[in-house]
N, C-alpha and C. Protein backbone atom coordinates (compact mmCIF):
# COMPACT_ATOMS: atom_id res chain seq x y z
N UNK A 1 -17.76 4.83 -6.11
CA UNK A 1 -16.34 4.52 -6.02
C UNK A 1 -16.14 3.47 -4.92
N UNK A 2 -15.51 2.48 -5.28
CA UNK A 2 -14.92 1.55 -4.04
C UNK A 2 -13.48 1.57 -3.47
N UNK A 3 -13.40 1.86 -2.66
CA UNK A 3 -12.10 1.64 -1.95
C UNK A 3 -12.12 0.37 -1.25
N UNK A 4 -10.87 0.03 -1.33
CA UNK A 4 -10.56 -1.60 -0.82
C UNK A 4 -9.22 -1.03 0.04
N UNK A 5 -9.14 -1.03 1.46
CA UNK A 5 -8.75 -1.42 2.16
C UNK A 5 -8.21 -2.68 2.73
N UNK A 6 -6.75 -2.83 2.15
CA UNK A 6 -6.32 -3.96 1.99
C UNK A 6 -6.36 -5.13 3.18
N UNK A 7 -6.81 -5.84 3.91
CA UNK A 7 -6.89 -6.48 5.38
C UNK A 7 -5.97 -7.65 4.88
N UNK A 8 -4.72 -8.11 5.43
CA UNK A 8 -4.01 -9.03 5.58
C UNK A 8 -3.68 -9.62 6.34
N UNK A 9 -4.74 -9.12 7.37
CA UNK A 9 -4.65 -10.31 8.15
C UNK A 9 -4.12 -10.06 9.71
N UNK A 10 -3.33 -8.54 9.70
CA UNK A 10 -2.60 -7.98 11.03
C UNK A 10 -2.87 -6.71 11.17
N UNK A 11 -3.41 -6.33 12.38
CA UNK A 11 -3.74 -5.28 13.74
C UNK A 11 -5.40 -4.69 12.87
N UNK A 12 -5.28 -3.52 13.26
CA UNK A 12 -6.49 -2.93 13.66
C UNK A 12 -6.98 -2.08 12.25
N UNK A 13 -7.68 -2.32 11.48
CA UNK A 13 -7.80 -1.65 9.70
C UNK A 13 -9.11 -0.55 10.00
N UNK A 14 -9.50 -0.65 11.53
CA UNK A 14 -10.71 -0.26 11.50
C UNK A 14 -10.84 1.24 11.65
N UNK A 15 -9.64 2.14 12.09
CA UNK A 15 -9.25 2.95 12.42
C UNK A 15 -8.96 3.76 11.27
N UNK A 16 -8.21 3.22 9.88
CA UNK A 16 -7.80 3.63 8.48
C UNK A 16 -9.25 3.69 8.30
N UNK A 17 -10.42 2.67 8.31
CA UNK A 17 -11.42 2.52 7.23
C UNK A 17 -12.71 3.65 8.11
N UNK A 18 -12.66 4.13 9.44
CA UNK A 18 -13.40 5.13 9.90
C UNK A 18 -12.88 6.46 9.38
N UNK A 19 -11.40 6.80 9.14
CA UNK A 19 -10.83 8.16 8.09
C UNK A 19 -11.44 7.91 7.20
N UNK A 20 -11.08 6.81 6.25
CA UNK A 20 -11.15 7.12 4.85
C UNK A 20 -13.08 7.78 4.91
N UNK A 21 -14.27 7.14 5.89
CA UNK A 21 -15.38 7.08 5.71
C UNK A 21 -15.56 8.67 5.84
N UNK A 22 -15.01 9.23 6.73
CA UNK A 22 -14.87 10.61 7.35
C UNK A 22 -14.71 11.63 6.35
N UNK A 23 -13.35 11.25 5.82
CA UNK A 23 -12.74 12.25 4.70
C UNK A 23 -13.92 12.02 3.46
N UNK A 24 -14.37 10.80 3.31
CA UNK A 24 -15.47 11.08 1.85
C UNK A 24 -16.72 11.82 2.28
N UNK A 25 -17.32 11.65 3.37
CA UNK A 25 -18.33 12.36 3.88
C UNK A 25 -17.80 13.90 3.59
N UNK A 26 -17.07 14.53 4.25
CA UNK A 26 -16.10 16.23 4.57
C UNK A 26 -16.21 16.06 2.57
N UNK A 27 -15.76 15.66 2.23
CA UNK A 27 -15.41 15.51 0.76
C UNK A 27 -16.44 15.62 -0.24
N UNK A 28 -17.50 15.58 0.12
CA UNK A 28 -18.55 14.46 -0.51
C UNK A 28 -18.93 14.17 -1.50
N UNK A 29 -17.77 12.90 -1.75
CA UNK A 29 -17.80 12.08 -2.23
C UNK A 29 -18.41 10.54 -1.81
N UNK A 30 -19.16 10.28 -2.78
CA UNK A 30 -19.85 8.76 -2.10
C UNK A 30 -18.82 7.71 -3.00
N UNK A 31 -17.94 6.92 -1.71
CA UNK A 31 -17.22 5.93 -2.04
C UNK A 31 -17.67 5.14 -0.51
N UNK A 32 -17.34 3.85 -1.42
CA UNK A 32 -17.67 2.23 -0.51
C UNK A 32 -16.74 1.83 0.17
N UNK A 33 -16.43 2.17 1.72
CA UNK A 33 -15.14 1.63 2.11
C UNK A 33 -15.28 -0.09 2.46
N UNK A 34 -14.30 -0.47 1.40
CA UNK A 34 -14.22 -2.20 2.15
C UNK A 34 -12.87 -2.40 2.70
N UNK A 35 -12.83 -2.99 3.95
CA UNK A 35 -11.48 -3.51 4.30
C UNK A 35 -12.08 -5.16 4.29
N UNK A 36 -10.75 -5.35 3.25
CA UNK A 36 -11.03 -6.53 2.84
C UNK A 36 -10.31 -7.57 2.28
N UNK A 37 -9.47 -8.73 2.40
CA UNK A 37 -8.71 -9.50 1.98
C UNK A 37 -9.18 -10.21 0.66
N UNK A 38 -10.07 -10.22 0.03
CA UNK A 38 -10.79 -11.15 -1.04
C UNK A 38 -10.21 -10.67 -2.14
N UNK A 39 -9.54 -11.38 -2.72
CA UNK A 39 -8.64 -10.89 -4.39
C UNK A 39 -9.71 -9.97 -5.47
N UNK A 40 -10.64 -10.77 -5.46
CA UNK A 40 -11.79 -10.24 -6.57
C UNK A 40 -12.24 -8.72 -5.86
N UNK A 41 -12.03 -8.41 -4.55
CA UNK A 41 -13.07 -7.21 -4.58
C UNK A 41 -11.36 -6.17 -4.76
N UNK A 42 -10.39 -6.39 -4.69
CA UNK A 42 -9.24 -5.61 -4.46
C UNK A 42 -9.00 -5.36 -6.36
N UNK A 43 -9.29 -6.61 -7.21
CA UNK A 43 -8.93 -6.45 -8.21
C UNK A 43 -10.57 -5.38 -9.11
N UNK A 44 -11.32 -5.23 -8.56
CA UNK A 44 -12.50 -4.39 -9.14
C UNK A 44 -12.22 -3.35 -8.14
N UNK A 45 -11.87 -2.86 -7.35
CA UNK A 45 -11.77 -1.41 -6.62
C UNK A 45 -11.21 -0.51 -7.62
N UNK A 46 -11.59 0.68 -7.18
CA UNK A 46 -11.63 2.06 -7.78
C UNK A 46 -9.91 2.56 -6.99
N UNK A 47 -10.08 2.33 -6.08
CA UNK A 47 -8.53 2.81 -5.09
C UNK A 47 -8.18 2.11 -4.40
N UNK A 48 -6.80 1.43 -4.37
CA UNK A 48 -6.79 0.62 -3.15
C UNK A 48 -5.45 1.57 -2.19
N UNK A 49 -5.85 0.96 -0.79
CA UNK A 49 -5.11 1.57 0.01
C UNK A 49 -4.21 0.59 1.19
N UNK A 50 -3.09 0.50 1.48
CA UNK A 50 -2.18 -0.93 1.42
C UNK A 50 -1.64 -0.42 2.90
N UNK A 51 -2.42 -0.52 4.00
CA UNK A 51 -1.81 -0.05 5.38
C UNK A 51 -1.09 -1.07 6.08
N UNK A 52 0.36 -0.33 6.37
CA UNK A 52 1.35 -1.13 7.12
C UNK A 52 0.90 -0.92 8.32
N UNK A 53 1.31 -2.11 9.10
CA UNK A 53 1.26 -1.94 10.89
C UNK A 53 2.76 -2.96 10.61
N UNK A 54 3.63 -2.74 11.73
CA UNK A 54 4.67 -2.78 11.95
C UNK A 54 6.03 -3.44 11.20
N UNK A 55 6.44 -4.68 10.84
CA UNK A 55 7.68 -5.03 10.19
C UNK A 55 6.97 -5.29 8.65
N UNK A 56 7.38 -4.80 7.77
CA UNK A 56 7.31 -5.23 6.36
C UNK A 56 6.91 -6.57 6.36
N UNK A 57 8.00 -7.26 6.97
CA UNK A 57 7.63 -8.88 6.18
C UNK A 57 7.02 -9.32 6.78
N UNK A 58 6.22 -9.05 8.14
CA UNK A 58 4.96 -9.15 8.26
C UNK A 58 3.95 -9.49 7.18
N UNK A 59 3.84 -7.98 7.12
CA UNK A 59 2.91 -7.38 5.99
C UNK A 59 2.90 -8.46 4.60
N UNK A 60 4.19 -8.43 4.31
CA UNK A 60 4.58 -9.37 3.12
C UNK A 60 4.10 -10.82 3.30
N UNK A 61 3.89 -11.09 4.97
CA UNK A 61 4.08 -12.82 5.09
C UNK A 61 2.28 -12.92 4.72
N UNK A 62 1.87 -11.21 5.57
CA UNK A 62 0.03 -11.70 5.33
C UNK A 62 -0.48 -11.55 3.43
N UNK A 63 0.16 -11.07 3.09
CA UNK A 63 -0.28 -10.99 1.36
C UNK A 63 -0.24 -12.17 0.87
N UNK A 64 1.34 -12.71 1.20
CA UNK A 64 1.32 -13.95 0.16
C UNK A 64 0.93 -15.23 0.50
N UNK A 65 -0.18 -14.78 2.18
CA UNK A 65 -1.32 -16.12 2.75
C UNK A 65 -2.22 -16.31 2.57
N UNK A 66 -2.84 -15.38 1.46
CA UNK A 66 -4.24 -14.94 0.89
C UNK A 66 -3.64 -15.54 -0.54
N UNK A 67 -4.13 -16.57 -0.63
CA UNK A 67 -4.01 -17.09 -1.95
C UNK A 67 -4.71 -15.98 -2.97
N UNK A 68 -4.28 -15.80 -4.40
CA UNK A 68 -4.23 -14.85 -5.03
C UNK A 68 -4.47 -13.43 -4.88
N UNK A 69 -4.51 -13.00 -3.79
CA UNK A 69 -3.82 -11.37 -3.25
C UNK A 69 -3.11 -10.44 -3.96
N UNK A 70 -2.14 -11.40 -3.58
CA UNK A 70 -0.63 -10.10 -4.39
C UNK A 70 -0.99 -10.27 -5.62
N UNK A 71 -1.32 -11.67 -6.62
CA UNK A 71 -1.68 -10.71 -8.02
C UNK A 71 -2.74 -10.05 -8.16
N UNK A 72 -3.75 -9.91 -7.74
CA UNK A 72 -4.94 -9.40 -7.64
C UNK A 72 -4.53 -7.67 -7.63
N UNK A 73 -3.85 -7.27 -6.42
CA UNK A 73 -2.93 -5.91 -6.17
C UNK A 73 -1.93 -5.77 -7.37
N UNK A 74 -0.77 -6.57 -7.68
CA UNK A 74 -0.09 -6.05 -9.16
C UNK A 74 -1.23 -6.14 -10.29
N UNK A 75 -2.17 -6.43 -10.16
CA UNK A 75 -2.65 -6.55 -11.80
C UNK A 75 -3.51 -4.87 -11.62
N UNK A 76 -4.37 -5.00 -10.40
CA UNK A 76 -5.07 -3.50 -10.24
C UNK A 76 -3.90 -2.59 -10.06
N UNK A 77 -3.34 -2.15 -9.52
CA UNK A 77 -2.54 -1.01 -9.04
C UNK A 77 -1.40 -1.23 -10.81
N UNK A 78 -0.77 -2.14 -10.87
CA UNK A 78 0.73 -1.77 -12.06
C UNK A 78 0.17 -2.12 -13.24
N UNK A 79 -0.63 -3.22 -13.82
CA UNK A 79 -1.34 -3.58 -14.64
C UNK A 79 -2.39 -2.31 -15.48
N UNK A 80 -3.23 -2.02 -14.41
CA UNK A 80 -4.23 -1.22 -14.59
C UNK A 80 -4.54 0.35 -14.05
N UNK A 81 -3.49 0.64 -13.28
CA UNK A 81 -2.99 1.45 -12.70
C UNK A 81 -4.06 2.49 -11.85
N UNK A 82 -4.90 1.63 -11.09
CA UNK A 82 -5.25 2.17 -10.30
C UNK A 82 -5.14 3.15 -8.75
N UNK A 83 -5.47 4.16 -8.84
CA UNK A 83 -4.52 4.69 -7.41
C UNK A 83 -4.77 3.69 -6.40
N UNK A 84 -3.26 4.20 -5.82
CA UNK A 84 -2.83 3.17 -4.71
C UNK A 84 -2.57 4.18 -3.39
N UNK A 85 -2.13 3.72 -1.98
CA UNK A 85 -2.20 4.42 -1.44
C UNK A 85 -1.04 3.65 -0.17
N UNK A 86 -0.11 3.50 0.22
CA UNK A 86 0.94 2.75 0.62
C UNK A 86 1.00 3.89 1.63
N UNK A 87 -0.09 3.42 3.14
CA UNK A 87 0.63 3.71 4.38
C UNK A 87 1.62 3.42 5.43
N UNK A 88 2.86 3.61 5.70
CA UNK A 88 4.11 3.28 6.10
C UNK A 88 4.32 1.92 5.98
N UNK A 89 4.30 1.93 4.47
CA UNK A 89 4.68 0.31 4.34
C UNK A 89 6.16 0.23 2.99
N UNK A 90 6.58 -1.03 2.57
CA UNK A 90 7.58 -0.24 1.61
C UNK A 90 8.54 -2.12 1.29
N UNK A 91 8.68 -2.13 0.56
CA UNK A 91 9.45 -3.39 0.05
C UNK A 91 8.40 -4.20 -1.13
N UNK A 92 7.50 -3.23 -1.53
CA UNK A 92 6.84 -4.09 -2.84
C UNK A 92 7.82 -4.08 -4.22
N UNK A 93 8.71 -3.40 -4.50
CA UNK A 93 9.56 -3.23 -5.36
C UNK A 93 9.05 -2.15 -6.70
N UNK A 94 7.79 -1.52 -6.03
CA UNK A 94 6.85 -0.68 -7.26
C UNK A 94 8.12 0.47 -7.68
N UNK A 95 8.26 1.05 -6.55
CA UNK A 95 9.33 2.37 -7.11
C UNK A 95 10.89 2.39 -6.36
N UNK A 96 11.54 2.21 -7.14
CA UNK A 96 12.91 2.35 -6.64
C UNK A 96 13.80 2.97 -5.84
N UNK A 97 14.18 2.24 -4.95
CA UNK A 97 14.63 2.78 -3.60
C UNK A 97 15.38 1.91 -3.05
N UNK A 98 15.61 1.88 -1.63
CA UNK A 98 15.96 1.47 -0.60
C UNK A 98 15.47 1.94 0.81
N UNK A 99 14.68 0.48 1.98
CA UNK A 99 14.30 0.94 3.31
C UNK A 99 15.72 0.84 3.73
N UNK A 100 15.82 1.88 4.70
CA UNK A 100 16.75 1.90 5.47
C UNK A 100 16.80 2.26 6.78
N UNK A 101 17.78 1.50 7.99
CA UNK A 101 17.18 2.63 8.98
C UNK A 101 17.73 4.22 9.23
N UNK A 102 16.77 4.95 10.34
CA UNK A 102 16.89 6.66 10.80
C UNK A 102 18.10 6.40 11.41
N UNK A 103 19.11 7.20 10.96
CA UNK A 103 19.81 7.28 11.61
C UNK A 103 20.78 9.28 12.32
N UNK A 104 19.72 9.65 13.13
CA UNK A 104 19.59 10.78 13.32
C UNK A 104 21.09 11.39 13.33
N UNK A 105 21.46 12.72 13.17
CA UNK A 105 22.67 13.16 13.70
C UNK A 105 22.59 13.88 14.75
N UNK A 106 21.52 13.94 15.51
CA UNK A 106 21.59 13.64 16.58
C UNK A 106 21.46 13.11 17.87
N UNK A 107 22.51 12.59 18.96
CA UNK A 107 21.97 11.09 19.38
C UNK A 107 21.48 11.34 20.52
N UNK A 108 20.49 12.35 20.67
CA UNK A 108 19.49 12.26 21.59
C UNK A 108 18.14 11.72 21.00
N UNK A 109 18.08 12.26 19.88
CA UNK A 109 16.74 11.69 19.36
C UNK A 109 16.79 10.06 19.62
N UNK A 110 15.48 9.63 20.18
CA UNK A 110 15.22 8.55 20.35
C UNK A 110 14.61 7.91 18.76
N UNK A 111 15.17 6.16 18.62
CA UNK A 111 14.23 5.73 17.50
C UNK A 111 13.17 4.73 18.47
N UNK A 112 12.30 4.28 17.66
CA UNK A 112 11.50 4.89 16.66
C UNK A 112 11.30 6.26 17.07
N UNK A 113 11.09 6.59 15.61
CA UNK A 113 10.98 8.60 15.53
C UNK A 113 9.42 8.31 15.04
N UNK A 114 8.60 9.26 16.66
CA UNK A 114 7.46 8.47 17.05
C UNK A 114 6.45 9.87 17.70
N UNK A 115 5.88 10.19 16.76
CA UNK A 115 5.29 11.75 17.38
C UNK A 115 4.98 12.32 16.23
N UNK A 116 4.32 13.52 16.48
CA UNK A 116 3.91 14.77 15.58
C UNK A 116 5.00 15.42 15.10
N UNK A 117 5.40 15.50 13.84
CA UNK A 117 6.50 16.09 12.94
C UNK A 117 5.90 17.07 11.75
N UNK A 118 6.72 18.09 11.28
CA UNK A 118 5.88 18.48 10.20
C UNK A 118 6.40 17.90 8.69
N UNK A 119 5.31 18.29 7.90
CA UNK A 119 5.45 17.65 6.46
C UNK A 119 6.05 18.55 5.82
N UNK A 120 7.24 18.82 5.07
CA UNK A 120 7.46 20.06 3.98
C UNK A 120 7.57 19.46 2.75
N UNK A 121 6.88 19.92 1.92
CA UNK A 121 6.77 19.53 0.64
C UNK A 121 8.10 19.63 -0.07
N UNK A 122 8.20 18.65 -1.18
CA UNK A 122 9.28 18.79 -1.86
C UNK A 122 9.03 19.15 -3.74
N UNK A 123 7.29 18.80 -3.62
CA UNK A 123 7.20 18.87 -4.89
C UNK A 123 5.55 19.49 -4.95
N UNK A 124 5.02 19.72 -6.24
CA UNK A 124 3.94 20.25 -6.15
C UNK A 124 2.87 18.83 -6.62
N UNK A 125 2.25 18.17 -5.74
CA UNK A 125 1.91 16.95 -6.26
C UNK A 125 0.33 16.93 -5.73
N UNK A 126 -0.70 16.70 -6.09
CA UNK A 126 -2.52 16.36 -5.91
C UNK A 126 -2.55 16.07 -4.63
N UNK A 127 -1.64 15.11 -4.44
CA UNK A 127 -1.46 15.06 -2.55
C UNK A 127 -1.92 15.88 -1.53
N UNK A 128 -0.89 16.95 -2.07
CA UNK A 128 -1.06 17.73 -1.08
C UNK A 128 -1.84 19.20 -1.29
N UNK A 129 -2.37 19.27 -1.90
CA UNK A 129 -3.55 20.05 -2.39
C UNK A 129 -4.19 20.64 -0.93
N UNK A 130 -4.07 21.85 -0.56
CA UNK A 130 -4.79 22.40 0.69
C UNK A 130 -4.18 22.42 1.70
N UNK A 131 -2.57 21.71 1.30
CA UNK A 131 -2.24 21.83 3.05
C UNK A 131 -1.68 23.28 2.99
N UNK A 132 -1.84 23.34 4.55
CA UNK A 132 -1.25 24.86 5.37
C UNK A 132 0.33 24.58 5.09
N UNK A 133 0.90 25.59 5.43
CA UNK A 133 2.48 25.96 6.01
C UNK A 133 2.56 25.03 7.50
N UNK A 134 3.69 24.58 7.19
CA UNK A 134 4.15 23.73 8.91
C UNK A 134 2.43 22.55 9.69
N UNK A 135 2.29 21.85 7.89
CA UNK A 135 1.01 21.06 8.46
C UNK A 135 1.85 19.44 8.95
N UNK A 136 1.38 18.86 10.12
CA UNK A 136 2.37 18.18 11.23
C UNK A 136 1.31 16.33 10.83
N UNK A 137 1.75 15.79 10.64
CA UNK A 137 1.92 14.20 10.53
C UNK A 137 1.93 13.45 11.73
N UNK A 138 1.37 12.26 11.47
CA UNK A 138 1.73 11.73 12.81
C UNK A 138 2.46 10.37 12.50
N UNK A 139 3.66 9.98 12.96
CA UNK A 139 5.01 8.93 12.66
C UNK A 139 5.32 8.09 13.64
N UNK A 140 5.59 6.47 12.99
CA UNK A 140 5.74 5.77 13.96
C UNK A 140 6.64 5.23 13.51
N UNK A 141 8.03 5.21 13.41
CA UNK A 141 8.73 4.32 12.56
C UNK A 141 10.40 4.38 12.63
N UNK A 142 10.91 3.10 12.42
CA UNK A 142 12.18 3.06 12.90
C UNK A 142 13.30 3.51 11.52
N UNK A 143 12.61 3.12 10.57
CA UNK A 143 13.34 2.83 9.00
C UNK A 143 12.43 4.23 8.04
N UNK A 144 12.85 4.42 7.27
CA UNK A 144 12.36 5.25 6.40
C UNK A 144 12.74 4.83 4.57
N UNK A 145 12.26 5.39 3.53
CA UNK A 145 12.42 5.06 2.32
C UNK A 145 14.00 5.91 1.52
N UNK A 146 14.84 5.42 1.03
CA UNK A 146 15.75 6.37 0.14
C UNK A 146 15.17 5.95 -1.07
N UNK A 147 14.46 7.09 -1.73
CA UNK A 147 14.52 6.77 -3.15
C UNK A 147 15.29 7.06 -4.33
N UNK A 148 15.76 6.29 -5.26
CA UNK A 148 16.59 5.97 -6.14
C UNK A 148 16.56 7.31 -6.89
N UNK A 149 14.76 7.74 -7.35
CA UNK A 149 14.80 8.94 -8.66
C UNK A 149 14.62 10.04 -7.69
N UNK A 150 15.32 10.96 -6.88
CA UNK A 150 14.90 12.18 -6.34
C UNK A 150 13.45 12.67 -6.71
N UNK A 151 13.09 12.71 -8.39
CA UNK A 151 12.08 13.05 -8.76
C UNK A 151 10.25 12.44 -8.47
N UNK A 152 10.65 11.18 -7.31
CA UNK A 152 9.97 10.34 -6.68
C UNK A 152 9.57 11.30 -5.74
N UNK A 153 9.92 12.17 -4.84
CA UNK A 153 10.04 12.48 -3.21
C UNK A 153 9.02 13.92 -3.57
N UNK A 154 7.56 13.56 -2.17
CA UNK A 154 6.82 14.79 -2.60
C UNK A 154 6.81 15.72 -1.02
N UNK A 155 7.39 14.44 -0.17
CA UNK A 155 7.75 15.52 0.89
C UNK A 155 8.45 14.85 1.47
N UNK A 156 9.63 15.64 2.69
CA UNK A 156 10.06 15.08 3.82
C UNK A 156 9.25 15.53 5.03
N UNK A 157 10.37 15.12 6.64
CA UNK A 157 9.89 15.70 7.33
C UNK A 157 11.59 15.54 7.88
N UNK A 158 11.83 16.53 9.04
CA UNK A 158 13.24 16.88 9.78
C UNK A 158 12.98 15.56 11.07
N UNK A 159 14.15 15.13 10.96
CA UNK A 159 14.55 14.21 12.61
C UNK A 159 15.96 13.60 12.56
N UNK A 160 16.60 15.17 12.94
CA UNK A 160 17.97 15.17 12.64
C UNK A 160 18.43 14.52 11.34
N UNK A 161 17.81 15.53 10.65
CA UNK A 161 17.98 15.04 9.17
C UNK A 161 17.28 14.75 8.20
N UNK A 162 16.60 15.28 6.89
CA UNK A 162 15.46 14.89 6.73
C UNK A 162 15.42 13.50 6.13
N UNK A 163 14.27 13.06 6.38
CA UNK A 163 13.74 11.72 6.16
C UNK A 163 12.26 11.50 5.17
N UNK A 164 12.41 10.73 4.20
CA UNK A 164 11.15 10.59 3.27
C UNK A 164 9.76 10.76 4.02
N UNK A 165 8.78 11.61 3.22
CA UNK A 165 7.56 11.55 4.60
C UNK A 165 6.99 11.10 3.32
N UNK A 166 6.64 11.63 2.17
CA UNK A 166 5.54 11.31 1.13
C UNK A 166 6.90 10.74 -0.21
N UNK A 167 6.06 10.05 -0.65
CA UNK A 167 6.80 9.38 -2.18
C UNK A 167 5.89 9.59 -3.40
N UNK A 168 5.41 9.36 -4.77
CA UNK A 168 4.63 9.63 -5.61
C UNK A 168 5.31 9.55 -6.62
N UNK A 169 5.09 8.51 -7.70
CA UNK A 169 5.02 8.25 -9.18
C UNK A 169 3.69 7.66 -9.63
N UNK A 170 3.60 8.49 -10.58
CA UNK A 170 2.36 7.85 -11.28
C UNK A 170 1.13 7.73 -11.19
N UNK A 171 0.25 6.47 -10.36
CA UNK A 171 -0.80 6.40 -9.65
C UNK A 171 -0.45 5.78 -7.92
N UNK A 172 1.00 5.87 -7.79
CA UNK A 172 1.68 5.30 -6.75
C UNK A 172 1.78 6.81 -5.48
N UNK A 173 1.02 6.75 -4.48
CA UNK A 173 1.47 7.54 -3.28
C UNK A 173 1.84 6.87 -2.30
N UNK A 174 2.81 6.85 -1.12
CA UNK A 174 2.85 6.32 -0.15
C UNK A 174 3.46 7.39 0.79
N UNK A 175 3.00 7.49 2.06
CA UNK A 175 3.28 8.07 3.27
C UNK A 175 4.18 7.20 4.26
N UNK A 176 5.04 8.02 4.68
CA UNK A 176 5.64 7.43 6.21
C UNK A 176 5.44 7.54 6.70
N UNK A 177 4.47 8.68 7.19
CA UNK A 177 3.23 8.56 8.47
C UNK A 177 2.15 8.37 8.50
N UNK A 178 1.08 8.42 9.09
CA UNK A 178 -0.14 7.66 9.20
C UNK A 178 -1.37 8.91 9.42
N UNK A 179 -1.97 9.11 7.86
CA UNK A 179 -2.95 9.69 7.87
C UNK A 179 -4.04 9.80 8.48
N UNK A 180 -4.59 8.37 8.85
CA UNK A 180 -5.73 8.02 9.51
C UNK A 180 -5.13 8.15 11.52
N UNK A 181 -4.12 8.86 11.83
CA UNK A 181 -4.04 9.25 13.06
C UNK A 181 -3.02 10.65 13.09
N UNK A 182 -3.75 11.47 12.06
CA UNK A 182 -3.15 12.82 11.79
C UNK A 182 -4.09 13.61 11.80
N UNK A 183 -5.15 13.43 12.30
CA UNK A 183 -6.20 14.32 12.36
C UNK A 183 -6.60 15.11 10.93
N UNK A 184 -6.71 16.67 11.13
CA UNK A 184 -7.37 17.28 10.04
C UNK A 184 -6.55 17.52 9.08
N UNK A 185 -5.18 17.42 8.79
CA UNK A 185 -4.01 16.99 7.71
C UNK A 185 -4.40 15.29 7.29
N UNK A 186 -4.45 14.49 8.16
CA UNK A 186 -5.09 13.56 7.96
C UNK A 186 -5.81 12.85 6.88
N UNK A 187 -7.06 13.74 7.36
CA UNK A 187 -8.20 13.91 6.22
C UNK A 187 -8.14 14.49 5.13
N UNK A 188 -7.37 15.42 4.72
CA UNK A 188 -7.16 16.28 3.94
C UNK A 188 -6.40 15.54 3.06
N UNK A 189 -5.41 15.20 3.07
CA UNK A 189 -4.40 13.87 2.28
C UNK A 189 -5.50 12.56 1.95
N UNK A 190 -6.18 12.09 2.87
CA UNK A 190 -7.31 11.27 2.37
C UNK A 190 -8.09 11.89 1.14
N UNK A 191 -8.92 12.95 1.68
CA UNK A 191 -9.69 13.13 0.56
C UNK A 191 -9.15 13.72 -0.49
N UNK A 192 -8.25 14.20 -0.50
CA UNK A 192 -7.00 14.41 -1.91
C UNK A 192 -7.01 12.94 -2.45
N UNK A 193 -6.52 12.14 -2.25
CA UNK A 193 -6.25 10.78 -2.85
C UNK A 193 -7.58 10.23 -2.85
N UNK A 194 -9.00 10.77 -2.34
CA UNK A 194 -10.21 10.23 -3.08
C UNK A 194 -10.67 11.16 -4.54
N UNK A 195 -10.21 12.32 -4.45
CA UNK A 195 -10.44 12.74 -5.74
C UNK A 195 -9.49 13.05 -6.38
N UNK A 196 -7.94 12.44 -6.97
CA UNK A 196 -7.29 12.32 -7.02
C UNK A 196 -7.39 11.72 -8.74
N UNK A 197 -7.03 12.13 -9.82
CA UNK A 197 -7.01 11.75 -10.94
C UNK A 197 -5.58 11.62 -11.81
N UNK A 198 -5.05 10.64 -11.16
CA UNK A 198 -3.27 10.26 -11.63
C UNK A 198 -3.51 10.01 -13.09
């Protein structure tokens, strides 16, 4: 199995691509972690996994600087529908919604809402296969996802109010917090989405 670890170009991928190596080992499963910007190895991967580090259009400005990238990603992931894996990232237009920002009801909470939170499921989805009661995430983020089909949403988490933590249609997962610095929930959501058959 290859996983392609999407590299566009901004912060540190090395940290996602030592989990994902972790969770297949615990798992064992033998998959190829590449973090890697090259269209051809993203469009032959088995899973790709699309990690945000900070403003969207960032993210957006490094995709569409990699000459053929973004189709390389729509043709594997919507085309061919390979699992995908969208860590706190969000404005590809795959599933219908709106980012918006946290806006807590209550105004002590500081934003970014930035710490260990727990995950409560909203749906029964491959995702989350094994987690405990009150299993805790780790979140860095100012904005969160509203999605359009309720029937999208596989978990929240509470911060004065709940807020999208997991999303899921199809072969589409994405998190609002960051697996690869969630420790043994972490891993567990990793290697769910390595043996993961959408």
């Amino acid at each position: 199995m290859i996983v392609a670890i999407i590299d566009y170009g901004s912060g540190n991928l090395r940290s996602a691509a030592k989990a994902f190596e972790r969770a297949a080992a615990e798992a064992r499963i033998t998959a190829h972690i590449k973090v890697t910007g090259r269209p051809e190895v993203v469009a032959g991967a088995d899973r790709i996994v699309l990690p945000g580090v900070g403003a969207f259009a960032d993210c957006r400005r490094g995709l569409a600087a990699i000459p053929g990238l973004e189709p390389a990603l729509r043709e594997a992931v919507i085309a061919r529908a390979r699992p995908f894996l969208g860590i706190c990232v969000g404005g590809l237009g795959w599933v219908d919604g709106e980012v918006v920002a946290i806006e807590p009801s209550d105004p002590t909470l500081k934003i970014p809402h930035m710490g260990w939170n727990e995950i409560e499921p909203r749906a029964d989805h491959a995702i989350l296969a094994g987690f405990e009661a009150a299993t805790h995430g780790y979140f860095v983020h100012s904005y969160h996802f509203q999605l359009a089909e309720p029937a999208d949403l596989v978990a929240v988490t509470d911060y004065g109010g709940p807020l999208t933590a997991i999303i899921g249609r199809d072969n589409l997962v994405g998190t609002q917090f960051h697996p690869e610095k969630s420790q043994e929930a972490g891993l567990q959501l990793i290697g769910n989405f390595l043996r993961w058959r959408p």
